[in-house]
Protein backbone atom coordinates (compact mmCIF):
# COMPACT_ATOMS: atom_id res chain seq x y z
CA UNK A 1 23.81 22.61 -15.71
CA UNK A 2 21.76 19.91 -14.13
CA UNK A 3 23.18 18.18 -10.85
CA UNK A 4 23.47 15.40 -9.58
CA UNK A 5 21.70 16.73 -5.96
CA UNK A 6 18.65 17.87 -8.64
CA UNK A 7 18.07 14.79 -9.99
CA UNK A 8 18.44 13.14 -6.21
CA UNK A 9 15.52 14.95 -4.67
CA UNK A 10 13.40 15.09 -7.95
CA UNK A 11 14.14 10.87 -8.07
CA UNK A 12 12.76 11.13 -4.45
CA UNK A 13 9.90 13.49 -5.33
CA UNK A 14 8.94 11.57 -8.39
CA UNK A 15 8.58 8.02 -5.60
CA UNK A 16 7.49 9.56 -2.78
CA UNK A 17 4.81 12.04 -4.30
CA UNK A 18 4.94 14.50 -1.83
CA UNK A 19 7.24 17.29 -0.90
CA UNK A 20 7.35 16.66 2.80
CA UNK A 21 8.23 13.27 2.53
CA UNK A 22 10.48 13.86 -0.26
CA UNK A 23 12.74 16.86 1.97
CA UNK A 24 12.33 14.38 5.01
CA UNK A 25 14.16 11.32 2.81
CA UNK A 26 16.66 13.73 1.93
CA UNK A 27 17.34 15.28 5.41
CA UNK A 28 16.85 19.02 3.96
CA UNK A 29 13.82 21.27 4.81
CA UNK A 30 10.99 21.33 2.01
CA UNK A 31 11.76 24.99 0.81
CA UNK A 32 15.32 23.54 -0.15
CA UNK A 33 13.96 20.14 -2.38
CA UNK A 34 11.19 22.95 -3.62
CA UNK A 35 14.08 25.52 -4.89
CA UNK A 36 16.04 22.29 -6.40
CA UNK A 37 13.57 20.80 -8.10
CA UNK A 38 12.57 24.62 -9.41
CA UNK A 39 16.08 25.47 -10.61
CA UNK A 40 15.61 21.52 -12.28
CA UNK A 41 12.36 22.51 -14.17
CA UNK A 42 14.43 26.22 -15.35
CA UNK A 43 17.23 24.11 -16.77
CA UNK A 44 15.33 22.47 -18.81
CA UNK A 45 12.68 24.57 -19.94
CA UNK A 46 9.65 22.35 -18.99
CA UNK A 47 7.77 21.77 -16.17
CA UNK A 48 8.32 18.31 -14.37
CA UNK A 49 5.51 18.39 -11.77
CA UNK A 50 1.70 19.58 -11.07
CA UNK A 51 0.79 20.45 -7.48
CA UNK A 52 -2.48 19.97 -6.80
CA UNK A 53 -4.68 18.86 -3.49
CA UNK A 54 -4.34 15.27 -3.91
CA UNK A 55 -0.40 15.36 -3.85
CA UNK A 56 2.24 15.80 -6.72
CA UNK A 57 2.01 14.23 -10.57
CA UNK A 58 4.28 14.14 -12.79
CA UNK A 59 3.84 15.91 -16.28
CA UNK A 60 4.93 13.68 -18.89
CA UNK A 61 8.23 15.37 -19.52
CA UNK A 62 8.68 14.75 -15.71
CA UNK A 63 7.40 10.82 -15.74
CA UNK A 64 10.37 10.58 -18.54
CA UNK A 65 12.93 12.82 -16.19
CA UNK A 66 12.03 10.41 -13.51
CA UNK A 67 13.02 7.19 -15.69
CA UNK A 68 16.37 8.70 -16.46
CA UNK A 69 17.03 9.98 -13.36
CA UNK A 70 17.02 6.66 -11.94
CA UNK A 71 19.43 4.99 -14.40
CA UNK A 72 21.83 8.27 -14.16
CA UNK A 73 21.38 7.31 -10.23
CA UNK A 74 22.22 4.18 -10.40
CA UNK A 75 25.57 4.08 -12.77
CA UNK A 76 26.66 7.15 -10.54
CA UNK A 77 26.86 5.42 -7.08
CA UNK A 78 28.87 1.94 -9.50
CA UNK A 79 31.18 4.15 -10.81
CA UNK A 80 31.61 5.59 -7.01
CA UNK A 81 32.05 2.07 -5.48
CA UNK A 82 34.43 1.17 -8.83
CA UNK A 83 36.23 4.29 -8.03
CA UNK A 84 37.06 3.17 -4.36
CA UNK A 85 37.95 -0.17 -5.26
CA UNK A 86 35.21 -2.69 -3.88
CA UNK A 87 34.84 -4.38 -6.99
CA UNK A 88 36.37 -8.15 -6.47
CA UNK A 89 34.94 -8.75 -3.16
CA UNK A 90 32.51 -7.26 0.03
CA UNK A 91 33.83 -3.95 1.36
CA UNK A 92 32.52 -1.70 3.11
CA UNK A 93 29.23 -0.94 2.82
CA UNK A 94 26.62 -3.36 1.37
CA UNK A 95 23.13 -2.90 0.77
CA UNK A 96 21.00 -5.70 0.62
CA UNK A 97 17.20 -5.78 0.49
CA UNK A 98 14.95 -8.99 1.34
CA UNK A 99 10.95 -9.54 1.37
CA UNK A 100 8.69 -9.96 4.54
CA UNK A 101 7.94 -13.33 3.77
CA UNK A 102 11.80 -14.33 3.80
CA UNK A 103 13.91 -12.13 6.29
CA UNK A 104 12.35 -13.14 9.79
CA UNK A 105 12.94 -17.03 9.05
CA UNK A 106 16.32 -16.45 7.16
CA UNK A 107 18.16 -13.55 8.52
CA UNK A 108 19.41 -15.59 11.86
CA UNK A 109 21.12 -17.90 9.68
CA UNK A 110 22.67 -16.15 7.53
CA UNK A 111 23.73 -12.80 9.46
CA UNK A 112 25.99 -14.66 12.05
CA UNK A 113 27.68 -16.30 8.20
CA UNK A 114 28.18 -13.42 6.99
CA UNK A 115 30.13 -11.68 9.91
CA UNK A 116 32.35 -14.58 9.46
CA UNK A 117 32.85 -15.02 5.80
CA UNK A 118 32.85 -11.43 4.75
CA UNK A 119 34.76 -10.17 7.48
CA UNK A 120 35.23 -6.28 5.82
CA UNK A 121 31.76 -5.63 4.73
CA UNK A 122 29.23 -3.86 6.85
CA UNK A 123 26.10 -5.22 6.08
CA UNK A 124 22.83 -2.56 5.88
CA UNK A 125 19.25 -4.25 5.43
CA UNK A 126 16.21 -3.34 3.81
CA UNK A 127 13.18 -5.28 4.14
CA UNK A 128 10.44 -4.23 2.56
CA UNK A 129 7.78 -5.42 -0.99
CA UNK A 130 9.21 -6.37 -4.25
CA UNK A 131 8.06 -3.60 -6.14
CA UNK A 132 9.98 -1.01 -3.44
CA UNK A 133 13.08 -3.35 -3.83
CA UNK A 134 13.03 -3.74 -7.37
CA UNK A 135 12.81 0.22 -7.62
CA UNK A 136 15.75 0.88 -5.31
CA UNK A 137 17.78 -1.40 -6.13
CA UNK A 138 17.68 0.24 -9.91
CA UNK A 139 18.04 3.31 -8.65
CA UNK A 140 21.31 2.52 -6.80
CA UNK A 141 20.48 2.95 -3.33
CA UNK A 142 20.43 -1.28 -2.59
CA UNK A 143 23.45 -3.26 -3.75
CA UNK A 144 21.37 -6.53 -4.26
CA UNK A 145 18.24 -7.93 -3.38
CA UNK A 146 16.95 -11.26 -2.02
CA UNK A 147 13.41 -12.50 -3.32
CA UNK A 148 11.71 -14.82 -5.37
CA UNK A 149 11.22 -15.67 -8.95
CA UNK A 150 10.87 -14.52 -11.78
CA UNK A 151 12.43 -11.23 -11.68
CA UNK A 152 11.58 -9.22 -14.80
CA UNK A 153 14.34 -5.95 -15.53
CA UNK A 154 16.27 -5.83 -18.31
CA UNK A 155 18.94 -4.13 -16.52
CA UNK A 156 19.06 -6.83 -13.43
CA UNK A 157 20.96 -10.22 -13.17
CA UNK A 158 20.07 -13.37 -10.97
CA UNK A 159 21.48 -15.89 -9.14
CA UNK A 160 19.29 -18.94 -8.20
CA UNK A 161 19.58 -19.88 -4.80
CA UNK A 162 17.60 -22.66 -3.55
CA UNK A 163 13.89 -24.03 -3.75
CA UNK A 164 11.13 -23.40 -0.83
CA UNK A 165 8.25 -25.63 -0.80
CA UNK A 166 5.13 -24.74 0.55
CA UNK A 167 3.27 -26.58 2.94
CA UNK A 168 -0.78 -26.46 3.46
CA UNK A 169 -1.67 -24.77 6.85
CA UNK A 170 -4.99 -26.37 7.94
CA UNK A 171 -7.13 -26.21 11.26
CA UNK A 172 -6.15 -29.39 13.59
CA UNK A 173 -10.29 -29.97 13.82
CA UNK A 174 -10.85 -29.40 10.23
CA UNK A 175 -11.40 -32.97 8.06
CA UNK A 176 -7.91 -32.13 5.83
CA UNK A 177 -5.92 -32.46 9.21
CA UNK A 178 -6.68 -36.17 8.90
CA UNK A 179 -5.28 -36.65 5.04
CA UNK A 180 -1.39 -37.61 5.13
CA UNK A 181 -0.78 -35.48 1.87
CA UNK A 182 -2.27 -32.59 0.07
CA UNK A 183 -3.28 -31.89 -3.34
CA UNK A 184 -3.78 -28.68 -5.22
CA UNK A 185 -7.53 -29.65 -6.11
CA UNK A 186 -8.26 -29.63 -2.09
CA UNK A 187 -7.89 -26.33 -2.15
CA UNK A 188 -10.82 -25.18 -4.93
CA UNK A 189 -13.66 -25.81 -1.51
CA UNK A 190 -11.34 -23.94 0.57
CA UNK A 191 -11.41 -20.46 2.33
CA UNK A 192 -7.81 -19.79 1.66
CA UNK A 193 -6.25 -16.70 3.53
CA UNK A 194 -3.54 -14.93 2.11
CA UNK A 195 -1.52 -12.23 2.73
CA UNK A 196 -2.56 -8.59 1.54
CA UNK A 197 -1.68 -6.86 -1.66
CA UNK A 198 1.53 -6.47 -2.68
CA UNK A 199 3.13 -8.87 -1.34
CA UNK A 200 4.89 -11.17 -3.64
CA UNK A 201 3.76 -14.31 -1.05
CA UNK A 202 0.50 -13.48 -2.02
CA UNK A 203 1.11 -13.88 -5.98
CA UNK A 204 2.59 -17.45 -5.70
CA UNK A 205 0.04 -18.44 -3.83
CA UNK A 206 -2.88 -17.24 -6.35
CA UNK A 207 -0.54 -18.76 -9.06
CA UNK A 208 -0.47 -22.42 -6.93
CA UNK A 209 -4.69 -21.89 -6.06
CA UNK A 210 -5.42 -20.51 -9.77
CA UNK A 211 -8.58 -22.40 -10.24
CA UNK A 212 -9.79 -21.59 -6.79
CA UNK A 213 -13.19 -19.13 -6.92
CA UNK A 214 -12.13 -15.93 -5.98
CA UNK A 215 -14.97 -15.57 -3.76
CA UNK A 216 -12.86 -17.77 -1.04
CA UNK A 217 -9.79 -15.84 -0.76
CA UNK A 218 -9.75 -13.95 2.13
CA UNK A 219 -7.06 -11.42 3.46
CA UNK A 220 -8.12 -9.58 6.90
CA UNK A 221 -5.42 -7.24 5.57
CA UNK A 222 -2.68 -9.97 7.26
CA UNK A 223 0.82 -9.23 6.50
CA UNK A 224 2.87 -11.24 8.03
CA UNK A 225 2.82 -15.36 7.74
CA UNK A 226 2.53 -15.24 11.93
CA UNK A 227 -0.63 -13.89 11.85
CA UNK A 228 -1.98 -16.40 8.35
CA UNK A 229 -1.03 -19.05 11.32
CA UNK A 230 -2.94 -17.81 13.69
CA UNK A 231 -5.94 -17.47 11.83
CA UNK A 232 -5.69 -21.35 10.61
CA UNK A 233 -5.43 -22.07 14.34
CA UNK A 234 -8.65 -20.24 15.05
CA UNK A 235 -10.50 -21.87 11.88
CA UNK A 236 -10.66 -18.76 9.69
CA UNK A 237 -9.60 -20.98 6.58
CA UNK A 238 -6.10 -22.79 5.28
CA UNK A 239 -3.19 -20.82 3.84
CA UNK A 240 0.43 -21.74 2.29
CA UNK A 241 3.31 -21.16 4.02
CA UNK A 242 7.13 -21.91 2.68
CA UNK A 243 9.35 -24.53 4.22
CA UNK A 244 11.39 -21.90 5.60
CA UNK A 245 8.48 -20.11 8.07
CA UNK A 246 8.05 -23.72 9.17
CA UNK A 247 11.83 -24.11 9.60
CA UNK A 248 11.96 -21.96 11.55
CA UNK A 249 9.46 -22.32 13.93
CA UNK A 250 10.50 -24.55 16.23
CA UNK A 251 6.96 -25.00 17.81
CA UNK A 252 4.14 -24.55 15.36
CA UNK A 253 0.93 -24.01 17.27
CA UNK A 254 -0.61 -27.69 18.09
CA UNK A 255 -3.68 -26.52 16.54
CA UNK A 256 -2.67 -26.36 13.32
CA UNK A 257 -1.60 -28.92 10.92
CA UNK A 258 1.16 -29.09 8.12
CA UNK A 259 0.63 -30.91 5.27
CA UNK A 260 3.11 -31.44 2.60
CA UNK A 261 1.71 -31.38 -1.46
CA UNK A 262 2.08 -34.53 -3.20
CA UNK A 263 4.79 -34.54 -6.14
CA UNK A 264 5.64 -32.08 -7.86
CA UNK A 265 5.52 -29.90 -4.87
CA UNK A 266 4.39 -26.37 -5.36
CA UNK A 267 7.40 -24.17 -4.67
CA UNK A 268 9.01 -20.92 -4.77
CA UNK A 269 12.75 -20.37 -5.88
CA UNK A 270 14.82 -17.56 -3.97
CA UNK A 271 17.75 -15.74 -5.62
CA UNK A 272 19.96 -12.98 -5.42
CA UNK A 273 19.35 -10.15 -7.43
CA UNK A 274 21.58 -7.51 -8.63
CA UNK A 275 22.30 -4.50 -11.51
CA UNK A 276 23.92 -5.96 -14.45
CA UNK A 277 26.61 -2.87 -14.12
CA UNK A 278 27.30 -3.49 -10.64
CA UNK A 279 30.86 -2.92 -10.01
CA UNK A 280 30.38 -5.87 -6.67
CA UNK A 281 29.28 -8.64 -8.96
CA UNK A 282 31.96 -11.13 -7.83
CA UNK A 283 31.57 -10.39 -4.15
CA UNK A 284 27.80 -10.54 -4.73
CA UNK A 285 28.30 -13.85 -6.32
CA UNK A 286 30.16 -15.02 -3.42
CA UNK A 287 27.38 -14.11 -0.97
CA UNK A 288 24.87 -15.42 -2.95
CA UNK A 289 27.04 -18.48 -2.20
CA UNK A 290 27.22 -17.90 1.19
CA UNK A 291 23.13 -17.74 1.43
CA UNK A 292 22.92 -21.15 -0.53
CA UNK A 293 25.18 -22.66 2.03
CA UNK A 294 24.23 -21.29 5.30
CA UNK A 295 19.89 -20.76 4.74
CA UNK A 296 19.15 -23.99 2.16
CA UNK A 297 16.20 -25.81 3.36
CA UNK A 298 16.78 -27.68 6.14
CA UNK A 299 13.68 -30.38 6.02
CA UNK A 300 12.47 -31.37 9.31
CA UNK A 301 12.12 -34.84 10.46
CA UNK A 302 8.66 -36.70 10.49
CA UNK A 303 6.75 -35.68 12.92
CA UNK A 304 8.16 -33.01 14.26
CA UNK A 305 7.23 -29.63 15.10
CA UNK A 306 5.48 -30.79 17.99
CA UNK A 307 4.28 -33.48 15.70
CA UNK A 308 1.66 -31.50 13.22
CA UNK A 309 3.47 -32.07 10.15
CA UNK A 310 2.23 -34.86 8.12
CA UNK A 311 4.44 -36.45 5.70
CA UNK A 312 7.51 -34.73 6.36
């Protein structure tokens, strides 16, 4: 009979691609997730894997395993938290994932809210890419996720939380510092840096810049928003930055300047995420709640930031 502990390392196997760093994200020793996944492949008559010198694939039989195994995964640890009771409000443990480009600039708002609105939950975070998120959180191993729109899983819900402008990052010296406003059509003579792949930062801002020539985006393999600000300051190019980085930097580096897009604003919208079985849903509505009223944007007055935001 298949377990449960089978289809846990082979889910882990089937990510990770490796057997080493499958056994390690399972805490047992590699000859233990090997005999597992071997007694796996007996009960069902079919092999799941191919090991080769570039790493582990999955036969086809084993890329469908792997697509179950995460669903089974997933309504197992529901039914567990159902089972213990945690299903009108935060208890316990709770999982929650959030993106690079929101958890620095959001996180000291809204832990110190949380402690004090949802008093019996211990709160675990996991920051990390969309994709990664998106993965786990189906699997079972993150109770919700925070990121940006749209989110695209049948099996997920969403709650909208608020909207996060962006704001044009442009060299102090550079002739754009002098405009009070900016305009998407500024940006088509532009070197615009964004962040690397996979980043979901990156994405908005190629949908915002889509008529740009792709000759004049530029990485440097950044991946944080710090270091897009530090190359503006040093006159590498302009980027986008949400409303929240600048929120939350209380000094943003004099030789930069912030520019706000004329109307409609180009913006991202930032929701909770969560399994459409989740067994939480109500206490995961309340701290989407909680994140809407403790982390909404907070504008800053004109001219502040050291005064190099325009039109703020």
């Amino acid at each position: 009979m298949i377990s449960l502990r089978q289809l846990r390392y082979f889910d882990q196997l089937a990510r990770l691609r490796h057997f080493g760093r499958a056994a390690a994200a399972c805490s047992v020793t590699q000859p233990a997730l090997s005999m597992q996944i071997r007694e796996l492949e007996a009960e069902l008559g079919r092999a799941l894997i191919e090991r080769g010198r570039d790493g582990v694939k999955l036969t086809r039989t084993g890329e469908e395993v792997a697509a179950r195994a995460v669903s089974i995964l997933a309504a197992v640890a529901d039914l567990e938290r159902r089972a213990r009771g945690d299903d009108e409000q935060l208890v316990g443990s709770v999982n929650l994932g959030v993106i690079p480009s929101v958890a620095p600039y959001l996180l000291p708002r809204l832990l110190p809210a949380i402690a004090e609105r949802h008093r019996q939950a211990q709160l675990a975070l996991r920051e990390t890419q969309t994709e990664t998120l998106m993965r786990e959180l189906l699997a079972g191993s993150l109770d919700a996720i925070l990121v940006s729109l749209p989110v695209e899983a049948n099996e997920v819900e969403v709650e909208p939380l608020f909207d996060d402008a962006f704001l044009l990052a442009v060299p102090a010296s550079s002739p754009l510092a002098r405009r009070r406003v900016a305009s998407i059509d500024l940006l088509d003579d532009a070197e615009l840096l964004l962040l690397e792949d996979g980043h979901c930062f990156r994405e908005q801002a190629l949908t915002v810049c889509r008529s740009i020539d792709p000759r004049r985006l530029r990485s440097f393999g950044a991946t944080s928003l710090s270091t897009l600000m530090q190359l503006v300051a040093n006159g590498h190019g302009v980027t986008l930055l949400p409303q929240m980085f600048v929120d939350a930097e209380a000094r943003v580096d004099p030789r930069v300047r912030l520019l706000r897009f004329e109307e409609p604003e180009p913006k991202r919208v930032l929701a909770l995420a969560y399994r459409s079985t989740s067994p939480v849903k109500s206490g995961l509505l309340a701290l989407a709640e909680t994140i809407r009223t403790a982390c909404g944007p907070q504008l800053p007055a004109e001219n502040s930031s050291a005064g190099r935001v325009g039109a703020l």
